[in-house]
N, C-alpha and C. Protein backbone atom coordinates (compact mmCIF):
# COMPACT_ATOMS: atom_id res chain seq x y z
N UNK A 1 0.85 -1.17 0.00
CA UNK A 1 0.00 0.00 0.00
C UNK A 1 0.89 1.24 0.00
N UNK A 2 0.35 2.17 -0.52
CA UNK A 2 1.25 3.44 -0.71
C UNK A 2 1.10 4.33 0.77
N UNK A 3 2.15 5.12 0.84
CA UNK A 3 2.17 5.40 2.19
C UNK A 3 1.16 7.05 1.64
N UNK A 4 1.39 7.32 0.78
CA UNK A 4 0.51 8.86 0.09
C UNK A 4 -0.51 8.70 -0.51
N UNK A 5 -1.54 8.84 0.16
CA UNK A 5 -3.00 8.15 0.10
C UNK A 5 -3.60 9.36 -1.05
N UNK A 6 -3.06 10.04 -1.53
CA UNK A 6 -3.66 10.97 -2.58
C UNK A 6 -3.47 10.22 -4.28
N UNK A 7 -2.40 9.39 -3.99
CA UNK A 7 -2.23 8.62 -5.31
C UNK A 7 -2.53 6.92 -5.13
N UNK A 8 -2.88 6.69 -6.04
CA UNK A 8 -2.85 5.09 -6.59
C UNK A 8 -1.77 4.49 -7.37
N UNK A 9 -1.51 3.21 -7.15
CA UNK A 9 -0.69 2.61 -7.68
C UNK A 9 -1.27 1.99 -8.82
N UNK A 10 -0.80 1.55 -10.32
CA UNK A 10 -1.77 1.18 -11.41
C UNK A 10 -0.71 0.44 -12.61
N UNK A 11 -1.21 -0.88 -12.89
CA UNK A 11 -0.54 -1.56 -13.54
C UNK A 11 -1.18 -1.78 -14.36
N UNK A 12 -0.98 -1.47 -16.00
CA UNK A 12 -2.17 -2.00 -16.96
C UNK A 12 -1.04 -3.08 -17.69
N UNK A 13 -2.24 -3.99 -17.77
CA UNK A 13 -1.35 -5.49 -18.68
C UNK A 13 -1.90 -5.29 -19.92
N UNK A 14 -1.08 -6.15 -20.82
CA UNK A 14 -1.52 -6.52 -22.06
C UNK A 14 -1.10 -7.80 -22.36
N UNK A 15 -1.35 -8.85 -23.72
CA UNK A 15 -0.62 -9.83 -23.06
C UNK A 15 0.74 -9.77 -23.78
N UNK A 16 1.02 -8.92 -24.06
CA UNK A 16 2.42 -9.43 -24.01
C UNK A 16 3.78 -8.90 -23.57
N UNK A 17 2.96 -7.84 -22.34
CA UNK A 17 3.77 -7.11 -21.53
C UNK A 17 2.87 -5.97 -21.02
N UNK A 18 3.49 -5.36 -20.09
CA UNK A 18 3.15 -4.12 -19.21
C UNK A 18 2.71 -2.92 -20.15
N UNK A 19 1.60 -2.52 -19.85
CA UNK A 19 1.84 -1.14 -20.88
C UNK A 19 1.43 0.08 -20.60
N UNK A 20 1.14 0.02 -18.98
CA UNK A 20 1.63 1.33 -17.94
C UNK A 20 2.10 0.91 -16.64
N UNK A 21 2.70 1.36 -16.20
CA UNK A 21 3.46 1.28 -14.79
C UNK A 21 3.34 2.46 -14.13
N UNK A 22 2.81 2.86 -13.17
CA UNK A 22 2.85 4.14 -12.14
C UNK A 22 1.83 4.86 -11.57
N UNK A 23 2.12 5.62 -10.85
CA UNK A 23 1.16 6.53 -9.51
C UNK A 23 -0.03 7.11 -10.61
N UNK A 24 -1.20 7.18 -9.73
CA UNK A 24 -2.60 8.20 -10.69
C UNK A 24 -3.48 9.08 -8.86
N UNK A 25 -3.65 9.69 -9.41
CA UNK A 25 -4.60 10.55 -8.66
C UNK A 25 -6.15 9.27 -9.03
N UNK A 26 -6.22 9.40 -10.34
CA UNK A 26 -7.31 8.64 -10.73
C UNK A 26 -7.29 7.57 -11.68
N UNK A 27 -8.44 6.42 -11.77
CA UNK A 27 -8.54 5.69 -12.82
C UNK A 27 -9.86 5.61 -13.45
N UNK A 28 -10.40 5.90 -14.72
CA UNK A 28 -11.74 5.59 -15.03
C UNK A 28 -11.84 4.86 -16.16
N UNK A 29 -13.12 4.14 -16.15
CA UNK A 29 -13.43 3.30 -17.09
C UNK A 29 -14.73 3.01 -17.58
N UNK A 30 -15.60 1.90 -17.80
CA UNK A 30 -16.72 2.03 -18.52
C UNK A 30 -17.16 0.08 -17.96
N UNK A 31 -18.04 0.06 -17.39
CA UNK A 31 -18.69 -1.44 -16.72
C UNK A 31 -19.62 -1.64 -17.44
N UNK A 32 -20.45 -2.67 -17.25
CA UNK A 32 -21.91 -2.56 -17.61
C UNK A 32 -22.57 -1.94 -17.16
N UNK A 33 -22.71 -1.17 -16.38
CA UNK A 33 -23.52 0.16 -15.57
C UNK A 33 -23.22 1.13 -16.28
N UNK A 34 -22.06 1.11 -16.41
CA UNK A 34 -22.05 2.77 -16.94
C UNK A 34 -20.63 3.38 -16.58
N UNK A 35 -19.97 4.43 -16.72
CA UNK A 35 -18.71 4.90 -16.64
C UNK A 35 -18.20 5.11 -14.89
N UNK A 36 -17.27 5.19 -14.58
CA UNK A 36 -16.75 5.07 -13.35
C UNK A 36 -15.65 5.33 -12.76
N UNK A 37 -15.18 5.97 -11.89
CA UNK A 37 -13.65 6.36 -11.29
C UNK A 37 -13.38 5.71 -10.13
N UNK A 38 -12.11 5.44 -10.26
CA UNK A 38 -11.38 4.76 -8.78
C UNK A 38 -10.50 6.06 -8.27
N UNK A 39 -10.56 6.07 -7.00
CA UNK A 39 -9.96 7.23 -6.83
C UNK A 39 -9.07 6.88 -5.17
N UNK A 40 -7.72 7.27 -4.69
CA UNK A 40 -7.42 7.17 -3.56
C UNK A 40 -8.72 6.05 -2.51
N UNK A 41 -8.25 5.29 -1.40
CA UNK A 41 -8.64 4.87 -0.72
C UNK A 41 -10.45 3.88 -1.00
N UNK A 42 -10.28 3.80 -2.23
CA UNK A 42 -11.85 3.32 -3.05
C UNK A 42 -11.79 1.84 -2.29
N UNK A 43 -12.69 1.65 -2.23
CA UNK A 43 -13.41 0.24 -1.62
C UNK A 43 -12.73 -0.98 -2.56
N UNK A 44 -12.31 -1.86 -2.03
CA UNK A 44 -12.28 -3.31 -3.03
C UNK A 44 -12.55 -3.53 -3.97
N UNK A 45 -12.76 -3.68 -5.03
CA UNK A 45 -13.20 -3.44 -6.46
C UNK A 45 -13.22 -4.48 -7.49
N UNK A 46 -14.06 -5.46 -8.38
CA UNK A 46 -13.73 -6.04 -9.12
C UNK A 46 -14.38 -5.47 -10.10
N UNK A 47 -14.53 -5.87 -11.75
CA UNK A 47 -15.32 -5.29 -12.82
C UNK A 47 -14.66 -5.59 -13.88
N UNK A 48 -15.48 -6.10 -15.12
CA UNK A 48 -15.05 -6.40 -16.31
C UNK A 48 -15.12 -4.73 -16.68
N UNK A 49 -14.35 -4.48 -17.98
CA UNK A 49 -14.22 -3.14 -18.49
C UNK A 49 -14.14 -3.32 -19.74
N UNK A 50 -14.70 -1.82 -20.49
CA UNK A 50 -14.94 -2.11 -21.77
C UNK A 50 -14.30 -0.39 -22.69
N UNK A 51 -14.00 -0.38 -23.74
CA UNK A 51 -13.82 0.95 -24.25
C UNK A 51 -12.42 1.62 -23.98
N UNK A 52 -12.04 1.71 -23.25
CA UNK A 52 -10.79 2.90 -22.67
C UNK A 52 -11.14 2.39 -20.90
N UNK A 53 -9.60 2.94 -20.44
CA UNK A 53 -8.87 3.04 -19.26
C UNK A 53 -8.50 4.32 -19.36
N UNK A 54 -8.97 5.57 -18.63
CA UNK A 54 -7.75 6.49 -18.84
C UNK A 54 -7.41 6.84 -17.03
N UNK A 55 -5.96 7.43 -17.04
CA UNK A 55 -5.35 7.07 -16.22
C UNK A 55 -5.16 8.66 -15.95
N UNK A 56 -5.45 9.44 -14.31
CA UNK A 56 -5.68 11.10 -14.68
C UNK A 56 -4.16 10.92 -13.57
N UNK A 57 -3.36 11.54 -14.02
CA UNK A 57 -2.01 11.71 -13.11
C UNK A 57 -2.68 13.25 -11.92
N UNK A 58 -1.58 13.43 -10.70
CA UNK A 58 -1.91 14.34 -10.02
C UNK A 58 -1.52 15.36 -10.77
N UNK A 59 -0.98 15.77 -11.37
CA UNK A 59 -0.66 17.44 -12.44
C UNK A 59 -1.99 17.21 -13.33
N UNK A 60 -3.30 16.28 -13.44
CA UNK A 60 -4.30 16.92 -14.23
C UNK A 60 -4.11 16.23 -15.71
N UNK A 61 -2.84 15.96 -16.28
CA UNK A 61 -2.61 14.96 -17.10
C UNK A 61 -3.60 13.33 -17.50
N UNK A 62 -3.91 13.29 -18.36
CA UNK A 62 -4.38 11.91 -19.02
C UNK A 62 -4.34 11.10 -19.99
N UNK A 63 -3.98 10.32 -19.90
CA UNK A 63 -3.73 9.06 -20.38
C UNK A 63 -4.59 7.81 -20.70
N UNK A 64 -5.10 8.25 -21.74
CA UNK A 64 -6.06 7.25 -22.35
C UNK A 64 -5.53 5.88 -23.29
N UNK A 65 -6.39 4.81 -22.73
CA UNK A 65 -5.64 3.43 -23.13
C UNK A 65 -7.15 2.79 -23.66
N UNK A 66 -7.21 2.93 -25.17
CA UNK A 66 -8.14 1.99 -25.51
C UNK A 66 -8.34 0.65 -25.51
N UNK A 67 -9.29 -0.16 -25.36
CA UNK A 67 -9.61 -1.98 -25.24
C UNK A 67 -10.97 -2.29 -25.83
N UNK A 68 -11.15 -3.50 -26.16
CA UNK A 68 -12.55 -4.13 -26.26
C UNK A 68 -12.76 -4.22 -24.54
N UNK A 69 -11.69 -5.01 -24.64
CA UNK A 69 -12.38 -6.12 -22.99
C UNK A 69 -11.31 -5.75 -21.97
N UNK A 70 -11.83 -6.15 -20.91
CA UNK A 70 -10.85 -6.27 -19.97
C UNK A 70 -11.28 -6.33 -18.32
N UNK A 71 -9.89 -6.37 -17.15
CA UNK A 71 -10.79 -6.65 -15.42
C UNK A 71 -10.02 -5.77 -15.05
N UNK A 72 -11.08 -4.88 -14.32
CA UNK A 72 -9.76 -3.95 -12.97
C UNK A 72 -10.19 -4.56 -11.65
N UNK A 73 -9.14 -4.57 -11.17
CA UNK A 73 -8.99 -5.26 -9.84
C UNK A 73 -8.46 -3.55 -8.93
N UNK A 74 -9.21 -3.41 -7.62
CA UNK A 74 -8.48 -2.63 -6.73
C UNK A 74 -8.62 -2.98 -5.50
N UNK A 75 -7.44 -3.27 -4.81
CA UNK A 75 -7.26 -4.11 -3.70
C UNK A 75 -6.35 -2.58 -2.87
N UNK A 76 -6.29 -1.74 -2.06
CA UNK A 76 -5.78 -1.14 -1.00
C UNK A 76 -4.82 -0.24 -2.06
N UNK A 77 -5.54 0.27 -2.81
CA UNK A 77 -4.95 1.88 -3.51
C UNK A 77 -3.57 1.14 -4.40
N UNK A 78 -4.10 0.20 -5.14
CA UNK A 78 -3.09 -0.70 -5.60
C UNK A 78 -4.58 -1.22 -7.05
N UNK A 79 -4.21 -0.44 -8.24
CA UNK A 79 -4.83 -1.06 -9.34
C UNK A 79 -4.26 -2.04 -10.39
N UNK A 80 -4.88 -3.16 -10.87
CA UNK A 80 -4.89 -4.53 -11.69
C UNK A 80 -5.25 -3.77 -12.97
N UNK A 81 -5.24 -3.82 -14.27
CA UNK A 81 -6.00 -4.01 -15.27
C UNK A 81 -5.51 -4.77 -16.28
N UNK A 82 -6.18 -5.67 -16.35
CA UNK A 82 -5.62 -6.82 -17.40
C UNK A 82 -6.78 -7.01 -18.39
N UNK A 83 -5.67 -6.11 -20.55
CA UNK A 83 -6.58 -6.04 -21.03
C UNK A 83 -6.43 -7.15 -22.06
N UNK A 84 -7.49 -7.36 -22.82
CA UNK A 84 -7.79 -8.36 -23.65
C UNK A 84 -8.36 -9.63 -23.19
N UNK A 85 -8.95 -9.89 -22.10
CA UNK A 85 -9.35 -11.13 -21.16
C UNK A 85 -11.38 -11.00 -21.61
C-alpha cells in the first residue's frame, strides 16, 4: 500500500507485456452500468471493463488506453487491469 494516500498505484497489462506502470490521482473506465472512477482509498473493487482506461495523473494529465475487454482489480490503492481477457 502506498504510504501517500492521494495517489494510486496502477498496472495496466496486455498480453504481451506491461503497458503502464505508475502513480494516478485517478482511474476511469466504462462497466456494464455505466462509466466510473477509482480514486485514492476506493473500496475493493472487481469489474469487467470495456472501451478505454484512462489514467488522470496528479498534475491533471491523461492518459487514455483503448480496449474491447478487460478486469480492474483494486485491492488497497493498488490497481490490476488486465486487457484483452
Amino acid at each position: 500500500m502506498l504510504n501517500n494516500k492521494s495517489q494510486i498505484s496502477v498496472t495496466i497489462h496486455k498480453r504481451d507485456g506491461i503497458l503502464y506502470q505508475g502513480e494516478a490521482y485517478a482511474v476511469s473506465s466504462t462497466n456494464e452500468v455505466g462509466p466510473f472512477d477509482v480514486l485514492p482509498m476506493h473500496a475493493n473493487f472487481v469489474t469487467t471493463i470495456r472501451e478505454k482506461v484512462i489514467v488522470t495523473l496528479e498534475n491533471g494529465k491523461k492518459n487514455e488506453f483503448g480496449l474491447d475487454t478487460g478486469i480492474l482489480f483494486v485491492k488497497e490503492d493498488l490497481i490490476e487491469v488486465f486487457l484483452g481477457i
